[in-house]
N, C-alpha and C. Protein backbone atom coordinates (compact mmCIF):
# COMPACT_ATOMS: atom_id res chain seq x y z
N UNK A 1 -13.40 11.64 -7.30
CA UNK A 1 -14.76 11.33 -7.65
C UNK A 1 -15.68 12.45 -7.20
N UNK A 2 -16.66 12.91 -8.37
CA UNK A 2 -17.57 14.24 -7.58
C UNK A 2 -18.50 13.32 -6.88
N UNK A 3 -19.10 13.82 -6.24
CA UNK A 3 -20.52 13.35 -5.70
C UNK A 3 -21.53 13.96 -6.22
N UNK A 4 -22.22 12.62 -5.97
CA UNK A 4 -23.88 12.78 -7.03
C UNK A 4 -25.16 12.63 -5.97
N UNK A 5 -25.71 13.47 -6.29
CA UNK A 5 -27.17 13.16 -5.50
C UNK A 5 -28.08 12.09 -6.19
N UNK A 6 -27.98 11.55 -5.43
CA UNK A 6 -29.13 10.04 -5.97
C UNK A 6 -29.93 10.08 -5.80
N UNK A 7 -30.86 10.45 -7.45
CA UNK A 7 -32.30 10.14 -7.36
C UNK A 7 -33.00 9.03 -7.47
N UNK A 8 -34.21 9.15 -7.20
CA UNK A 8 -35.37 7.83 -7.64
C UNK A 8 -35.33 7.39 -8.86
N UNK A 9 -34.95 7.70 -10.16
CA UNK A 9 -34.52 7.12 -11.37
C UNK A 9 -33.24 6.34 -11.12
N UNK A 10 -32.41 7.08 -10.23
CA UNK A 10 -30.66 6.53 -9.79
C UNK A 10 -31.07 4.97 -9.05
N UNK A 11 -32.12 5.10 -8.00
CA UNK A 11 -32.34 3.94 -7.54
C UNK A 11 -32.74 2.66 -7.88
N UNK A 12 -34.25 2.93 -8.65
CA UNK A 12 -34.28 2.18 -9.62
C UNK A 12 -33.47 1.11 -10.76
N UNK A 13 -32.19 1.93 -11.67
CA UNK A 13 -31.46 2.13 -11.88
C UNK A 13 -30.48 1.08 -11.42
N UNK A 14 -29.83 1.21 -10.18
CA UNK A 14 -28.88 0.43 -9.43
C UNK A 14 -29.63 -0.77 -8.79
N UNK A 15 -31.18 -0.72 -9.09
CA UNK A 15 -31.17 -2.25 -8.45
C UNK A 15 -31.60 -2.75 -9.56
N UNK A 16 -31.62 -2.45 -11.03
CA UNK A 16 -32.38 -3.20 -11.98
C UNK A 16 -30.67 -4.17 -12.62
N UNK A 17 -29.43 -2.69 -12.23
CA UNK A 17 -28.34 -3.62 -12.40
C UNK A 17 -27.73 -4.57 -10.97
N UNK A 18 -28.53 -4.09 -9.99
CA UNK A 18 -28.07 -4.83 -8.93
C UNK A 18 -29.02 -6.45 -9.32
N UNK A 19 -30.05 -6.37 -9.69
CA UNK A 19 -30.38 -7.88 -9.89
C UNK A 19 -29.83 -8.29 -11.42
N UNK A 20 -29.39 -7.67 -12.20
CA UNK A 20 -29.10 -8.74 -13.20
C UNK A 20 -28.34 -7.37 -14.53
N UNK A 21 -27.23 -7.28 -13.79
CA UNK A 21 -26.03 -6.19 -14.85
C UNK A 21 -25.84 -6.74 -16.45
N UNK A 22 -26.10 -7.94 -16.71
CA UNK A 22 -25.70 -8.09 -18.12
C UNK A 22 -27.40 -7.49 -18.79
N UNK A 23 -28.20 -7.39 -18.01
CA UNK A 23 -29.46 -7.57 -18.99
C UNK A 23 -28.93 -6.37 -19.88
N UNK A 24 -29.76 -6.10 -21.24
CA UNK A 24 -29.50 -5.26 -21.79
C UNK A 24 -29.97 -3.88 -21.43
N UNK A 25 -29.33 -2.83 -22.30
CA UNK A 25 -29.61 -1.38 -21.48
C UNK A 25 -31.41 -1.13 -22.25
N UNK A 26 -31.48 -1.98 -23.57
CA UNK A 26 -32.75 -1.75 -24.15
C UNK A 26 -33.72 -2.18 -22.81
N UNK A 27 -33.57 -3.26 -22.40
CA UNK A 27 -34.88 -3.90 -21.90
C UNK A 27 -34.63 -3.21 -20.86
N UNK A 28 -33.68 -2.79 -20.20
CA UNK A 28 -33.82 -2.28 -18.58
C UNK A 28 -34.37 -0.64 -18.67
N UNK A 29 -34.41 -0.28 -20.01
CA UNK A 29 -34.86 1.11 -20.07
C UNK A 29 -36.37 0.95 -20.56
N UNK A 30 -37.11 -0.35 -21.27
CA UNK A 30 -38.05 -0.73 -21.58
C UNK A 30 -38.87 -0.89 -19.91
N UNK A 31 -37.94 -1.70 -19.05
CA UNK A 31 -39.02 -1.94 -17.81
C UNK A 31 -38.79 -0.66 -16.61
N UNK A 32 -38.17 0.50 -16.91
CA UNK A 32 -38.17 1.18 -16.24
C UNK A 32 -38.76 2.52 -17.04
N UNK A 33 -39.35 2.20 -17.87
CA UNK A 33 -40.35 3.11 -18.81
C UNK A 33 -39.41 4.41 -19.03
N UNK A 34 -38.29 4.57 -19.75
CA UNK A 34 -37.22 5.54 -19.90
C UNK A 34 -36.79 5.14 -21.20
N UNK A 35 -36.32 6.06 -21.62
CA UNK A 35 -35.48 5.67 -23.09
C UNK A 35 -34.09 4.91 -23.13
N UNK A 36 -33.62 4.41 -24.07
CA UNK A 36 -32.52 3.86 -23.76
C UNK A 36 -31.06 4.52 -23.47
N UNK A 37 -31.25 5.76 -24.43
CA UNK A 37 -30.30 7.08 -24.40
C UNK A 37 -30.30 7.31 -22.94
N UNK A 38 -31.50 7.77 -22.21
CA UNK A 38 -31.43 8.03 -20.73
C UNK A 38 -30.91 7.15 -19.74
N UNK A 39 -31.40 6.05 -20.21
CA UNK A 39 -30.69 5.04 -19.13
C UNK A 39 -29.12 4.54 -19.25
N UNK A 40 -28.71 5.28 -20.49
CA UNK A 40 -26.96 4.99 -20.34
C UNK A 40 -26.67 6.25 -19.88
N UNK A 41 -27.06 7.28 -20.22
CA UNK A 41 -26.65 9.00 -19.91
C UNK A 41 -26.52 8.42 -17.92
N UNK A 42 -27.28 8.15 -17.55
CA UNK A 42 -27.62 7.94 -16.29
C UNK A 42 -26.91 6.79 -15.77
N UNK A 43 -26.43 5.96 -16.68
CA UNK A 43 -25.71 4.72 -16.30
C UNK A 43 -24.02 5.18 -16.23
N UNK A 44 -23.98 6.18 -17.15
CA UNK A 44 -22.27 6.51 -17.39
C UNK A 44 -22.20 7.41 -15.97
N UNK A 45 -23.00 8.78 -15.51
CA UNK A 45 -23.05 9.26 -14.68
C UNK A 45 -22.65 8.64 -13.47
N UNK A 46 -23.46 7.84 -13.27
CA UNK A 46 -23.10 6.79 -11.81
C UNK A 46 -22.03 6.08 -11.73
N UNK A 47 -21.18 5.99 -12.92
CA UNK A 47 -19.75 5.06 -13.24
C UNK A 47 -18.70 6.29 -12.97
N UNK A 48 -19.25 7.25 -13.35
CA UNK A 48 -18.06 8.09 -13.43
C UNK A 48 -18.35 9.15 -11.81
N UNK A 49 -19.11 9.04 -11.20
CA UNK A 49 -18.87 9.54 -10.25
C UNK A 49 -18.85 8.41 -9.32
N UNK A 50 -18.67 7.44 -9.47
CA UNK A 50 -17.87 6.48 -8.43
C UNK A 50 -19.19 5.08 -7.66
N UNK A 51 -19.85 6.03 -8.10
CA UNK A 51 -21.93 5.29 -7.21
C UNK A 51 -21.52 3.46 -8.06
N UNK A 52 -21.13 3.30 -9.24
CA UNK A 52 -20.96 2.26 -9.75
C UNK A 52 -19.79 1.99 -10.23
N UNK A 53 -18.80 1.06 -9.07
CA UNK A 53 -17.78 0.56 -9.16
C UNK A 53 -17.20 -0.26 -10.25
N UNK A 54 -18.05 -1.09 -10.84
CA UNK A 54 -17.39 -2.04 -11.96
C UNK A 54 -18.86 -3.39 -11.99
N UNK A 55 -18.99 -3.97 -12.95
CA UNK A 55 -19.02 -5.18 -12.30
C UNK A 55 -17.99 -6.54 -12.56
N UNK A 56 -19.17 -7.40 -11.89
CA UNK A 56 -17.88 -8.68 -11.78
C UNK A 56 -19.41 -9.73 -11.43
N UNK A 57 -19.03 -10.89 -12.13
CA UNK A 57 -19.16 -11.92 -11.99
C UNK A 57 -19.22 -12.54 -10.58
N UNK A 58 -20.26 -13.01 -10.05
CA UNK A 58 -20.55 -13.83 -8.51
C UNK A 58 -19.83 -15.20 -9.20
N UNK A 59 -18.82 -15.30 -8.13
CA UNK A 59 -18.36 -16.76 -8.49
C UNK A 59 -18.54 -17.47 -7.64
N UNK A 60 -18.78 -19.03 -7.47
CA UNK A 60 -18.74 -19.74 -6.40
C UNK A 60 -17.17 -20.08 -6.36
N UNK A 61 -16.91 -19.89 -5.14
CA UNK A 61 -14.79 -19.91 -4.39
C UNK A 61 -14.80 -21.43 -4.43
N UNK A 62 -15.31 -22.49 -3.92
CA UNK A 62 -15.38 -23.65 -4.22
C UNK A 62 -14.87 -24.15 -5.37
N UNK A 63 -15.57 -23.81 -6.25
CA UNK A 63 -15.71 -24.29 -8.07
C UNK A 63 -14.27 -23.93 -8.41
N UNK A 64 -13.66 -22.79 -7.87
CA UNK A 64 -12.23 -22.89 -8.36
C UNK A 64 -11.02 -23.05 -7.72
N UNK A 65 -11.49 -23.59 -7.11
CA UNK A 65 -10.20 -24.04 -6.22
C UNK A 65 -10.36 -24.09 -4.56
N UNK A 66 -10.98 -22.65 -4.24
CA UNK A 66 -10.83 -22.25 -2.76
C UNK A 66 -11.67 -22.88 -1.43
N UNK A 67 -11.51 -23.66 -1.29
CA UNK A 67 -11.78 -24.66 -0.21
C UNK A 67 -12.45 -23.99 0.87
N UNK A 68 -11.84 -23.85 1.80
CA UNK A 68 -11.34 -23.37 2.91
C UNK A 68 -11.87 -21.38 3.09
N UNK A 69 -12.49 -20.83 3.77
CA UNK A 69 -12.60 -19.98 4.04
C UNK A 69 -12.44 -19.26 5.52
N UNK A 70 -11.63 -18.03 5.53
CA UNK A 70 -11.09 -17.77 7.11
C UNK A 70 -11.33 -16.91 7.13
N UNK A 71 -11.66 -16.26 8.52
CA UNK A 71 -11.88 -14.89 8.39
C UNK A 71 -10.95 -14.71 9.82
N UNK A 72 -9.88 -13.83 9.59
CA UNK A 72 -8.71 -13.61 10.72
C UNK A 72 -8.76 -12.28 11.09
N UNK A 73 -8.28 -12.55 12.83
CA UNK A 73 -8.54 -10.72 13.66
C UNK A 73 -7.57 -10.42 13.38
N UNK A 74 -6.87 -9.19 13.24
CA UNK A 74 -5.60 -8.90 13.71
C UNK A 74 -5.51 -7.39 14.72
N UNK A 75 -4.63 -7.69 15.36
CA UNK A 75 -3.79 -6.72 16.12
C UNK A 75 -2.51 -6.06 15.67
N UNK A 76 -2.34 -4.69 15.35
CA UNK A 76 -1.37 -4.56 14.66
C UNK A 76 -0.44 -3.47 15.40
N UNK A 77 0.35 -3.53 15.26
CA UNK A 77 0.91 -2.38 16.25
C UNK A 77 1.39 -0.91 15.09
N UNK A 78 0.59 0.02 16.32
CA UNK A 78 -0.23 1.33 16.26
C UNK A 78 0.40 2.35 14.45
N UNK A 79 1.87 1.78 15.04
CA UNK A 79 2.71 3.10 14.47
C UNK A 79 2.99 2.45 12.70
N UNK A 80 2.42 1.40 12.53
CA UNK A 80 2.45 0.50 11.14
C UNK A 80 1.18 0.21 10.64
N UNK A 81 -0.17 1.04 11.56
CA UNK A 81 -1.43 0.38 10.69
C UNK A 81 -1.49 0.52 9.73
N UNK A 82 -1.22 1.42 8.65
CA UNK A 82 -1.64 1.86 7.98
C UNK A 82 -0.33 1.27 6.70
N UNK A 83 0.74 1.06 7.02
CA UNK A 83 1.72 0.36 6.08
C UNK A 83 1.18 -1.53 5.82
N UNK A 84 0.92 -1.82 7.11
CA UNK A 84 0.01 -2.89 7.25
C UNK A 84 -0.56 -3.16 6.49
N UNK A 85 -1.50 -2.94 6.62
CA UNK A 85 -3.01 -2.53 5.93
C UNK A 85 -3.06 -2.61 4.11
N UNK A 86 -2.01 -1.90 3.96
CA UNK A 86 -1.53 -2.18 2.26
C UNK A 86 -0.69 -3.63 1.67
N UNK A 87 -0.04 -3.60 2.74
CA UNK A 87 1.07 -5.11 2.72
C UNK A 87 -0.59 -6.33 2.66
N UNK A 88 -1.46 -6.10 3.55
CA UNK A 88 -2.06 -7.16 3.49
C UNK A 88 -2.97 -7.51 2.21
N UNK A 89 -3.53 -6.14 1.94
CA UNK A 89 -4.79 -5.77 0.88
C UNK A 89 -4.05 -6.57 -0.27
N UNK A 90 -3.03 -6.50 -0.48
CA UNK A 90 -2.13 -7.07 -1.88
C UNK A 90 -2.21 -8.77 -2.20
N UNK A 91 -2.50 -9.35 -0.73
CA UNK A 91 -2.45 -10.64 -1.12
C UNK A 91 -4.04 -10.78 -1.98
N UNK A 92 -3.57 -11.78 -2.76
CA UNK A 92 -4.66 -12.59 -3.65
C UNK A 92 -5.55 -13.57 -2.65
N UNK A 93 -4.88 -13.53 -1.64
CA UNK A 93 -5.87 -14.68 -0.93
C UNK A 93 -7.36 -13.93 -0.18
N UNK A 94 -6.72 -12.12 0.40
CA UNK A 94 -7.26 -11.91 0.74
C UNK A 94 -8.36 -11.17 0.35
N UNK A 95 -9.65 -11.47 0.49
CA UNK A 95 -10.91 -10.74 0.16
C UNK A 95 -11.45 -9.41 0.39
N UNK A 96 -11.14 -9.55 1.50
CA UNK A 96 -11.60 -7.81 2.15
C UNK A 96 -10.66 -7.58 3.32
N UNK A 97 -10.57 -6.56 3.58
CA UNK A 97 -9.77 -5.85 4.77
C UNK A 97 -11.01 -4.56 5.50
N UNK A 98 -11.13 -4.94 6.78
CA UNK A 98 -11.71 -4.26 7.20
C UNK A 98 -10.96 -3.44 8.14
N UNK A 99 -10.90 -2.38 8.28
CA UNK A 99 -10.15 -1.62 9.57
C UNK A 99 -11.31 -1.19 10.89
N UNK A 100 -11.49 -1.91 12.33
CA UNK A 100 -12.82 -2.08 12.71
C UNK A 100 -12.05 -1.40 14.09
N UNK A 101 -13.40 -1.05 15.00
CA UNK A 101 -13.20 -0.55 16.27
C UNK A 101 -13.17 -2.30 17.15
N UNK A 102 -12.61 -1.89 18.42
CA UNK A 102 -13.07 -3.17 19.65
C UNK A 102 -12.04 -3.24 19.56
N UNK A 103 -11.53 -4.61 20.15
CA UNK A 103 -10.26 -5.65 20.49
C UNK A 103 -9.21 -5.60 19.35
N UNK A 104 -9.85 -5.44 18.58
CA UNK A 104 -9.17 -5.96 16.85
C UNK A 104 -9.25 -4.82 16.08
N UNK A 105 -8.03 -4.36 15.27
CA UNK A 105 -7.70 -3.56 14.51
C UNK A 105 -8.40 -3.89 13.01
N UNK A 106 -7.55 -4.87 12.34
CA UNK A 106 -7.86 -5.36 11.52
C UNK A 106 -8.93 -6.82 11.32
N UNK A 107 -9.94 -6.82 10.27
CA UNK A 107 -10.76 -8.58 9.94
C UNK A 107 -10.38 -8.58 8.70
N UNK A 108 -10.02 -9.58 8.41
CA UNK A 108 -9.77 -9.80 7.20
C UNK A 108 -10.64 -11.06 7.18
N UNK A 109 -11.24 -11.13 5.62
CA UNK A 109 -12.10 -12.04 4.73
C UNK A 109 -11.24 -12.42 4.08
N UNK A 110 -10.62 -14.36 4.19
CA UNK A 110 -9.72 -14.57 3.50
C UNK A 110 -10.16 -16.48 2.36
N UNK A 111 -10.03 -16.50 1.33
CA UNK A 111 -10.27 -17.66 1.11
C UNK A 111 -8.63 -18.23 0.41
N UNK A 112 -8.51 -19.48 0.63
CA UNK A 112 -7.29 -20.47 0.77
C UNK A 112 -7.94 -21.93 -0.17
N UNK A 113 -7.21 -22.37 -0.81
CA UNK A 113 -6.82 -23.32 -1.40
C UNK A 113 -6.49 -24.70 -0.68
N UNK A 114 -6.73 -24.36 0.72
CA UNK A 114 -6.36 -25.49 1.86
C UNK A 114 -5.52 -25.36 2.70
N UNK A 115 -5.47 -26.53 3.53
CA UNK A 115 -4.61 -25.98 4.79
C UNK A 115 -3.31 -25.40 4.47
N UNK A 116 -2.59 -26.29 3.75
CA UNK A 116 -1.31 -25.64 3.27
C UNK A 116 -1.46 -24.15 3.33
N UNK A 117 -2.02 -23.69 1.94
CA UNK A 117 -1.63 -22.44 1.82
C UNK A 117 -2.32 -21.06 2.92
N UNK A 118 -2.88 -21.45 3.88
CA UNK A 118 -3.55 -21.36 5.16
C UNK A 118 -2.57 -20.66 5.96
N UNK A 119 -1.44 -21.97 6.04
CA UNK A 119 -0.46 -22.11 6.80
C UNK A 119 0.25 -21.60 6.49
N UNK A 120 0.82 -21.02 5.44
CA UNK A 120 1.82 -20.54 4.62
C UNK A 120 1.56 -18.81 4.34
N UNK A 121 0.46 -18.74 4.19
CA UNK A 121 0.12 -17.30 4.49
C UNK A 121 -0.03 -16.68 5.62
N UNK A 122 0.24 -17.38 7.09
CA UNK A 122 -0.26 -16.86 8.44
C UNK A 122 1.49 -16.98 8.86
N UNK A 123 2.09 -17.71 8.54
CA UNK A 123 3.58 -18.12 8.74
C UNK A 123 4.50 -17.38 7.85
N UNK A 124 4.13 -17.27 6.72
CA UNK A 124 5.14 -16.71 5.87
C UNK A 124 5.11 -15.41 4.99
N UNK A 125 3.80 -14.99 4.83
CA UNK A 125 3.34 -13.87 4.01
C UNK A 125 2.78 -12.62 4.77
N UNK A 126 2.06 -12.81 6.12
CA UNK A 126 1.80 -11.85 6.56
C UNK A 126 2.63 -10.96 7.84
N UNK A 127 2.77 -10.08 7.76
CA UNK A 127 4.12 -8.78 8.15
C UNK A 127 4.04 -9.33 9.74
N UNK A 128 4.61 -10.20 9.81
CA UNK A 128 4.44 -10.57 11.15
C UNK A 128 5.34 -9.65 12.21
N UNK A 129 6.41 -9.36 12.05
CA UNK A 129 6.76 -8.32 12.82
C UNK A 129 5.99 -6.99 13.15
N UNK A 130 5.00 -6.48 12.60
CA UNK A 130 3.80 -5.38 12.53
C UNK A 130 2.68 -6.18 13.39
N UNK A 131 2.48 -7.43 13.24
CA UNK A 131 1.42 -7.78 13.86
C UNK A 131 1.46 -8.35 15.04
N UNK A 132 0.87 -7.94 16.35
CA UNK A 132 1.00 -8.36 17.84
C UNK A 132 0.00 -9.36 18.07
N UNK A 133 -1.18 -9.66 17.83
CA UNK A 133 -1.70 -10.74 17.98
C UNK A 133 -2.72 -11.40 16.64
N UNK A 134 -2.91 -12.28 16.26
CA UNK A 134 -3.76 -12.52 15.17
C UNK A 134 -4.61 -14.21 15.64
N UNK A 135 -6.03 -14.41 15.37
CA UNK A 135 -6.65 -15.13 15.73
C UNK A 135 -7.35 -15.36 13.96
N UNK A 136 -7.60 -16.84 14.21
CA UNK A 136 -8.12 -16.97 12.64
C UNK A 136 -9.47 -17.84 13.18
N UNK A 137 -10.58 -17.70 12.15
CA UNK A 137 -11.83 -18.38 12.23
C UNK A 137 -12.07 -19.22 11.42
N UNK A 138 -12.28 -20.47 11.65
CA UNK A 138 -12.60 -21.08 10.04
C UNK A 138 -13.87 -21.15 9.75
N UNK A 139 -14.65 -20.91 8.45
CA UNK A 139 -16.02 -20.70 8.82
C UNK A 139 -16.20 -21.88 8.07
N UNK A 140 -17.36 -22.30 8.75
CA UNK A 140 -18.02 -23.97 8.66
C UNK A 140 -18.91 -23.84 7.45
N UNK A 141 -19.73 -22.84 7.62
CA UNK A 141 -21.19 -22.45 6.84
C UNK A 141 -21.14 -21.51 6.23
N UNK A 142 -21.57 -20.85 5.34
CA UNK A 142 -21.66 -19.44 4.70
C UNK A 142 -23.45 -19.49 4.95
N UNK A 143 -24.16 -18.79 5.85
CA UNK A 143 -25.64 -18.81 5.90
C UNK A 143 -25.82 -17.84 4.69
N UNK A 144 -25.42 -16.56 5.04
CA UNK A 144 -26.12 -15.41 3.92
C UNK A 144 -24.39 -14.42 3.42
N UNK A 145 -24.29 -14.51 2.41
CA UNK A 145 -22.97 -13.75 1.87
C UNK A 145 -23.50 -13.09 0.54
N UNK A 146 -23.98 -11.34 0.84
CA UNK A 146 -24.75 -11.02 -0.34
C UNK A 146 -24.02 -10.10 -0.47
N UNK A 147 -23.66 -9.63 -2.03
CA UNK A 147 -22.71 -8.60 -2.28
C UNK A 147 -23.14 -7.51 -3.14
N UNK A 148 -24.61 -7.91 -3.06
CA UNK A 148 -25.61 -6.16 -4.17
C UNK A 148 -26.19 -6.15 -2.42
N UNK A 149 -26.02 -4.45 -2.35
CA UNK A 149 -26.74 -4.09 -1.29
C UNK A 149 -27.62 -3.41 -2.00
N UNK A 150 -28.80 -3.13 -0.59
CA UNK A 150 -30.13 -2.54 -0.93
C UNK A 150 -30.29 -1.47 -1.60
N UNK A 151 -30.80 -1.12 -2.62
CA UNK A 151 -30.99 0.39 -3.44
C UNK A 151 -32.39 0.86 -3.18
């Protein structure tokens, strides 16, 4: 991916698709007083140098199934982080993989279908021989879970 210097049109730009990506490229080039040609020239730019990943649909995890949300530490031992780290990213359950400083190697953001498959992924799916200690959280509440950051 090259890197792009992001201008004040770029910003604009990423938050007019950060609040609402389906709108059309007419009207978003209408309220950002630009042509429409410019605002895709400028829209492909930012796709192709990496600034705009894809989008996707905000789903509520509830509505399809996923109950249950965990967010688990792990401890991994030293000489496998990084084989780890891929073994885990692969599951479907799991959301994000963070690789973090402190106590804990790995956080993983995980949502589950219920206790079962909870249980079944902490017991049976994850490289447990690689991993030296693992602690799981169940989260009660979701207060704020926002996934357009600030432009």
């Amino acid at each position: 991916m090259k890197s792009l210097k992001i201008e004040e049109l770029d910003r604009k730009i990423l938050s007019a698709l950060n609040k609402n990506a389906r709108k059309s490229f007419r009207r978003i080039a209408k309220e950002l007083r630009i042509s429409p040609t410019t605002l895709y020239s400028k829209v492909k730019k930012l796709e192709k140098s990496g600034v705009v990943r894809g989008y996707i649909p905000l789903i509520d995890t509830e509505s399809v199934g996923y109950d249950l949300m965990a967010i688990i530490s792990l401890r991994v031992k030293q000489e496998r982080d990084t084989e780890v780290q891929k073994a885990i990213a692969k599951f479907p359950q799991v959301g994000a993989v963070y690789e973090v400083t402190g106590d804990w190697d790995l956080i993983l953001v995980c949502y589950f279908k219920g206790r079962d498959d909870l249980t079944n992924f902490l017991k049976k799916e994850l490289p447990l021989s690689n991993i030296e200690r693992a602690i799981t959280h169940f989260v009660l509440n979701v207060v704020k879970e926002e996934k357009r950051i600030p432009v």
